[in-house]
C-alpha atoms as a PDB file:
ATOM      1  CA  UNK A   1    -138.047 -10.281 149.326  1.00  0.00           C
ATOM      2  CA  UNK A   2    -138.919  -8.655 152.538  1.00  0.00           C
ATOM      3  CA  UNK A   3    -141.696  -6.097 151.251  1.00  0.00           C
ATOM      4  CA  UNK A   4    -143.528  -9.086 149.486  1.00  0.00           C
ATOM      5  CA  UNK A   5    -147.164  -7.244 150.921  1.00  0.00           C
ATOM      6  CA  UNK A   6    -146.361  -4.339 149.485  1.00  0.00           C
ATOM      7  CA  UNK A   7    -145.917  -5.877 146.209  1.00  0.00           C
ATOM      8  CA  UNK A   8    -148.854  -8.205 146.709  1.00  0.00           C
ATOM      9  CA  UNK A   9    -151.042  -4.962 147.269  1.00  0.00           C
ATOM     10  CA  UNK A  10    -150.007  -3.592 143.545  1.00  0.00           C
ATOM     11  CA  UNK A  11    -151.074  -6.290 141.699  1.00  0.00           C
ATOM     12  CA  UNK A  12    -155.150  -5.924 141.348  1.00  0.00           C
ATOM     13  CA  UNK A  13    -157.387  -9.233 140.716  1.00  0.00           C
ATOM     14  CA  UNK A  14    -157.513  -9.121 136.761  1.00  0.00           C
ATOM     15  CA  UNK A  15    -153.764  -8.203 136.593  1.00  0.00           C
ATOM     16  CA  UNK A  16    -152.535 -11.133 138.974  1.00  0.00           C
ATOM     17  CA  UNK A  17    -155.047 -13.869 136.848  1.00  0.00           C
ATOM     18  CA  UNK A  18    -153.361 -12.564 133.799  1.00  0.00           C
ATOM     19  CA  UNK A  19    -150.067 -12.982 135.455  1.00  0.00           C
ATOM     20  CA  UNK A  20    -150.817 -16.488 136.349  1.00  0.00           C
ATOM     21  CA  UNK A  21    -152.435 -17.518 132.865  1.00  0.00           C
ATOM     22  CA  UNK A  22    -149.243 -16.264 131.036  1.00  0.00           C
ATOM     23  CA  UNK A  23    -146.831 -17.680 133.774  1.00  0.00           C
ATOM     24  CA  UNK A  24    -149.059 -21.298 133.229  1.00  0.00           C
ATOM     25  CA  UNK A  25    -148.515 -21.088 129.469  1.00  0.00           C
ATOM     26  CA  UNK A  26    -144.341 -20.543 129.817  1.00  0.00           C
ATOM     27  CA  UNK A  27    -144.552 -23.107 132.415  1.00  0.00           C
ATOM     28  CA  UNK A  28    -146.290 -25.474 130.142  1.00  0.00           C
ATOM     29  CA  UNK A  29    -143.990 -24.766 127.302  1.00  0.00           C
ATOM     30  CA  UNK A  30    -140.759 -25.060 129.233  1.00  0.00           C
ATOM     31  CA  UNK A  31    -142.216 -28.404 129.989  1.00  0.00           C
ATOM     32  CA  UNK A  32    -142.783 -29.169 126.287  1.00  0.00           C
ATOM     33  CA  UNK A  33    -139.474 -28.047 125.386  1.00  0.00           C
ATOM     34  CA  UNK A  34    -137.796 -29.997 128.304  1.00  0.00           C
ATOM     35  CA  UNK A  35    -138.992 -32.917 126.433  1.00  0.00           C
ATOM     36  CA  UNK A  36    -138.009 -32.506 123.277  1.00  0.00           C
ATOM     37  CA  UNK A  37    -134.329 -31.481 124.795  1.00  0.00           C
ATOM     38  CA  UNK A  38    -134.411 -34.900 126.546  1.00  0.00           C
ATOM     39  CA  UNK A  39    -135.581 -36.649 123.602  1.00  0.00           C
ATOM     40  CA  UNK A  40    -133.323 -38.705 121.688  1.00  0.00           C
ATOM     41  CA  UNK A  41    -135.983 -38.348 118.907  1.00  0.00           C
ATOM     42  CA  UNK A  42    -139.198 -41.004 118.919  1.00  0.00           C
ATOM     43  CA  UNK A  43    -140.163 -43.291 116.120  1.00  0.00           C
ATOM     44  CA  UNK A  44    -143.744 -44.120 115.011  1.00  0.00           C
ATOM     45  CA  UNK A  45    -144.858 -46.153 112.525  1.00  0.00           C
ATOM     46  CA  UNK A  46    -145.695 -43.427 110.213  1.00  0.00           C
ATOM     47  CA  UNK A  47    -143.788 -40.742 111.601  1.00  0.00           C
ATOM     48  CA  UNK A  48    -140.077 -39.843 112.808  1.00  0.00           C
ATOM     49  CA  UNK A  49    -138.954 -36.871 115.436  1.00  0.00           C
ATOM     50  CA  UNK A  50    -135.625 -36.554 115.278  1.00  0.00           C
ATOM     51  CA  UNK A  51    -133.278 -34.378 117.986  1.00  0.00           C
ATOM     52  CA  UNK A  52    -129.904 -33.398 116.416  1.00  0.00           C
ATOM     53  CA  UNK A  53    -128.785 -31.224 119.595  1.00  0.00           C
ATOM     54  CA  UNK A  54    -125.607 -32.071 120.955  1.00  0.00           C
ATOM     55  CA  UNK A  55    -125.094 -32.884 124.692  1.00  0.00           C
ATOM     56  CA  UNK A  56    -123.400 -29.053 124.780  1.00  0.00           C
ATOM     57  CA  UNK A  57    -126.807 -27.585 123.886  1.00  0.00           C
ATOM     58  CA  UNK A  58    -129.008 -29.711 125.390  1.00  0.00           C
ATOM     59  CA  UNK A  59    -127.152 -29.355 128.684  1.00  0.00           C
ATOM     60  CA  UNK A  60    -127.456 -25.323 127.938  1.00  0.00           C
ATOM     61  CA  UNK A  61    -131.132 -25.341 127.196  1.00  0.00           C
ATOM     62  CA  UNK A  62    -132.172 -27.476 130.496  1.00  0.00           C
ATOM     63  CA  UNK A  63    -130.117 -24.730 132.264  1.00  0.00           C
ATOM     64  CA  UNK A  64    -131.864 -21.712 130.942  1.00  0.00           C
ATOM     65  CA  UNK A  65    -135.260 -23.957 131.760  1.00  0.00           C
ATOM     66  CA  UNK A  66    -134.304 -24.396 135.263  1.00  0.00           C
ATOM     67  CA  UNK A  67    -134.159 -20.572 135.275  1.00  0.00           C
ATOM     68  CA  UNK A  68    -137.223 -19.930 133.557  1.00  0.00           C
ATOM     69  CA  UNK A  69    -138.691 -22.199 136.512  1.00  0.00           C
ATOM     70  CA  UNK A  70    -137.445 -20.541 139.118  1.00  0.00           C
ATOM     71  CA  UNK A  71    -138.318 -17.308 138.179  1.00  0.00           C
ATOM     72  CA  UNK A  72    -142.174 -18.538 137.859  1.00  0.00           C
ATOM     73  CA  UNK A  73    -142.088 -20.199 141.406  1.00  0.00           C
ATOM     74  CA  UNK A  74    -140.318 -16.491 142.618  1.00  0.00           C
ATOM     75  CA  UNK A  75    -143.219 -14.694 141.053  1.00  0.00           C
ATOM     76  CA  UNK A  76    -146.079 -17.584 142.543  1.00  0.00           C
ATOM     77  CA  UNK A  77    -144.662 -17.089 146.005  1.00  0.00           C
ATOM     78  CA  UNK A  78    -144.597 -13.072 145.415  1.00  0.00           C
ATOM     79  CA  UNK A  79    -147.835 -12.369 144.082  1.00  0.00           C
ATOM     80  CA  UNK A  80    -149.249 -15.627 145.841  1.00  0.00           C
ATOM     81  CA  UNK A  81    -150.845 -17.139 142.563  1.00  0.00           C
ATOM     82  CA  UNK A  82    -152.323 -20.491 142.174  1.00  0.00           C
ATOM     83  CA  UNK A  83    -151.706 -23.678 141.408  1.00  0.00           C
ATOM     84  CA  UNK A  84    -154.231 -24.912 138.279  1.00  0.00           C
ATOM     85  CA  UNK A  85    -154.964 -28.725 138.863  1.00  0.00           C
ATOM     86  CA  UNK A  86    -156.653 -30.630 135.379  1.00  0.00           C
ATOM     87  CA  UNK A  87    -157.242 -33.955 134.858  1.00  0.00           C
ATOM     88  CA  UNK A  88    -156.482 -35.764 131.801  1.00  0.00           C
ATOM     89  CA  UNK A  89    -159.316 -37.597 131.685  1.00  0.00           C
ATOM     90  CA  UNK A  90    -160.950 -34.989 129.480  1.00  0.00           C
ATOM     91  CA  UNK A  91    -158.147 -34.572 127.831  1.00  0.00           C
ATOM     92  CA  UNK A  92    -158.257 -38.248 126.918  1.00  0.00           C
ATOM     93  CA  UNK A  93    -161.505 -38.074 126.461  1.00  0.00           C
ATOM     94  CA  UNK A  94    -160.752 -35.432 123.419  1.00  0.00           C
ATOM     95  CA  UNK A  95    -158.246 -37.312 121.753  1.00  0.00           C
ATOM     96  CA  UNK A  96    -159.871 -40.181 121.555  1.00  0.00           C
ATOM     97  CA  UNK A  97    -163.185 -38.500 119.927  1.00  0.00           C
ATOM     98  CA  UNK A  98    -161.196 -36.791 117.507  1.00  0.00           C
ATOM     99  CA  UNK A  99    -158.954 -40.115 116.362  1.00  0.00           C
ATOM    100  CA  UNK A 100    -162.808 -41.584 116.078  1.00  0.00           C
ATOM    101  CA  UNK A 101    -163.746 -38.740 113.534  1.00  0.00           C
ATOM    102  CA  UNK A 102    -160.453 -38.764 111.794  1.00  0.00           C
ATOM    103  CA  UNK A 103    -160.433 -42.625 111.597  1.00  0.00           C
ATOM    104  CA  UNK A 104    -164.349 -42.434 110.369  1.00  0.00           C
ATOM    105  CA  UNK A 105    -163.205 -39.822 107.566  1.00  0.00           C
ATOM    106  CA  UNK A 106    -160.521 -42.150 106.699  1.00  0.00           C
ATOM    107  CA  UNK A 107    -162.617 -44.866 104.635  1.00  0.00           C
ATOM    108  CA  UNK A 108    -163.193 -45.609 101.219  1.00  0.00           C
ATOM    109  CA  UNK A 109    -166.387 -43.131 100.772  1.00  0.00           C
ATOM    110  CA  UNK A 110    -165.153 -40.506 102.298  1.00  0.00           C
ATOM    111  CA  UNK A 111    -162.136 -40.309 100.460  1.00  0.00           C
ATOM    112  CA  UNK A 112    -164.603 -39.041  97.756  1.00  0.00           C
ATOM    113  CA  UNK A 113    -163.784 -35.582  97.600  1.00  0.00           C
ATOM    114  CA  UNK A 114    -159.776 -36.609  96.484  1.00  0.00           C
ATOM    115  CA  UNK A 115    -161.625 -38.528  93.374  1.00  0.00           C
ATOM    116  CA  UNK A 116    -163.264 -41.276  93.427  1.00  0.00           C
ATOM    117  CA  UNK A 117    -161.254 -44.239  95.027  1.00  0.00           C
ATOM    118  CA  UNK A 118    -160.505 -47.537  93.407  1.00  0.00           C
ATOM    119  CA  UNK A 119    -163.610 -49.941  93.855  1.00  0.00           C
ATOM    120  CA  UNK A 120    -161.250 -52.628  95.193  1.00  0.00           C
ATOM    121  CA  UNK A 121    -159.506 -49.820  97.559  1.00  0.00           C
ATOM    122  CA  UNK A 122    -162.887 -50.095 100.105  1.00  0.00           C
ATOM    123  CA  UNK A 123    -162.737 -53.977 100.147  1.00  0.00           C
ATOM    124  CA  UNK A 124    -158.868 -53.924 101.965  1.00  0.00           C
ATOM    125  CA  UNK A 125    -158.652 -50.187 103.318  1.00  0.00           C
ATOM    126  CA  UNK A 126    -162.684 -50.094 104.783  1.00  0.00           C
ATOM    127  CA  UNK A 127    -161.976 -53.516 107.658  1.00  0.00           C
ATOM    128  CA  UNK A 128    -158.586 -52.203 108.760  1.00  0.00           C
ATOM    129  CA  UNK A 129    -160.253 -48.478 109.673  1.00  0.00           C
ATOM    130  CA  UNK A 130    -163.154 -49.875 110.758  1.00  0.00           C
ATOM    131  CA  UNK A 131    -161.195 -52.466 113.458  1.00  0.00           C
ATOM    132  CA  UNK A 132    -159.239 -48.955 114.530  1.00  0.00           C
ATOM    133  CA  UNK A 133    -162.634 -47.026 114.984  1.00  0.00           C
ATOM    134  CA  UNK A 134    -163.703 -50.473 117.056  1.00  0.00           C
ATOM    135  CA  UNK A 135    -160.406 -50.227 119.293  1.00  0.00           C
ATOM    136  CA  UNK A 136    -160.905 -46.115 119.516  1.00  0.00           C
ATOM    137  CA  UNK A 137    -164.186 -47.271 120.399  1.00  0.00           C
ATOM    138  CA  UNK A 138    -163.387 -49.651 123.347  1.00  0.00           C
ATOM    139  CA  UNK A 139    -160.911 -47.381 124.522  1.00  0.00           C
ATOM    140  CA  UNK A 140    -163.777 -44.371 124.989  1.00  0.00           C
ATOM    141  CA  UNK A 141    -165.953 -47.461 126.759  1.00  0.00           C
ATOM    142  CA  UNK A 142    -162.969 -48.223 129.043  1.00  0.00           C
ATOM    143  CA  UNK A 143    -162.987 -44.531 130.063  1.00  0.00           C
ATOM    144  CA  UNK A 144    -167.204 -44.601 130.640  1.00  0.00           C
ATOM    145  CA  UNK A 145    -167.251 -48.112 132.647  1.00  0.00           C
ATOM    146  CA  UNK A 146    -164.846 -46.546 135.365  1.00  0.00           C
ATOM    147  CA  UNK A 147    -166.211 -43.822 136.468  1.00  0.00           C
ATOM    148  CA  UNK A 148    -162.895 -41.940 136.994  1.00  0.00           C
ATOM    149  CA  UNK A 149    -164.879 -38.318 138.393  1.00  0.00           C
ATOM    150  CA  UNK A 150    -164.944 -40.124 141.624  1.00  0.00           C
ATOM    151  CA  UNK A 151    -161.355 -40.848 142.000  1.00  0.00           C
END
């Protein structure tokens, strides 16, 4: 646009961080949702995602994205809003300490307050959660011995 100051000058501090925060979030999303579009579905071991979109829809949908992207990068360079940088590292960080308290609420005593569990339920289920909270556990120590704030 060829006015862009004048609209820069109508946007006041508070309004222009809102417009960024809600801008990031349909960013963000559109990212998400790219994803899944892409996905041909994802198999765990005790989970299944499956994508029934045809190629027709999927095709539509990363169309419509494309224009949801463009219109935020039209509205950064008008209202000259920033660019958030994170790290995952925390993020990481997060995950990992809440798989340690799920895992740790996932033996044999805990499982208390469902009734009480089968005596010989502790003997098999209690070593398998406890090697998982040992392998969540090195993973957290991988994260501490390199010091990643530096990089």
């Amino acid at each position: 646009m060829q006015d862009d100051e004048n609209y820069r000058a109508k946007v006041n501090e508070r309004h222009r961080q809102v417009i960024e925060l809600h801008l990031r979030i349909v960013e963000r999303e559109m990212a998400e949702l790219e994803t899944f579009v892409l996905s041909n579905g994802e198999e765990g071991i005790l989970y299944r995602v499956r994508n029934p979109l045809s190629e027709q829809v999927r095709k539509e949908l990363l169309a419509q994205i494309g224009k949801v992207r463009k219109g935020i990068r039209e509205l950064k360079e008008l209202y000259n809003l920033a660019v958030e940088e994170r790290d995952v590292v925390p993020r990481i960080r997060a995950l990992l300490s809440h798989d340690w308290i799920v895992l740790c609420e996932t033996v044999s005593k805990q499982l208390r307050g469902f009734g009480d569990p089968d005596p010989e339920l502790a003997k098999v289920l209690d070593p398998s959660v406890e090697k998982l909270v040992d392998v969540v556990q090195e993973m957290q120590a991988i994260l501490r011995s390199n010091d990643l704030s530096k990089e």
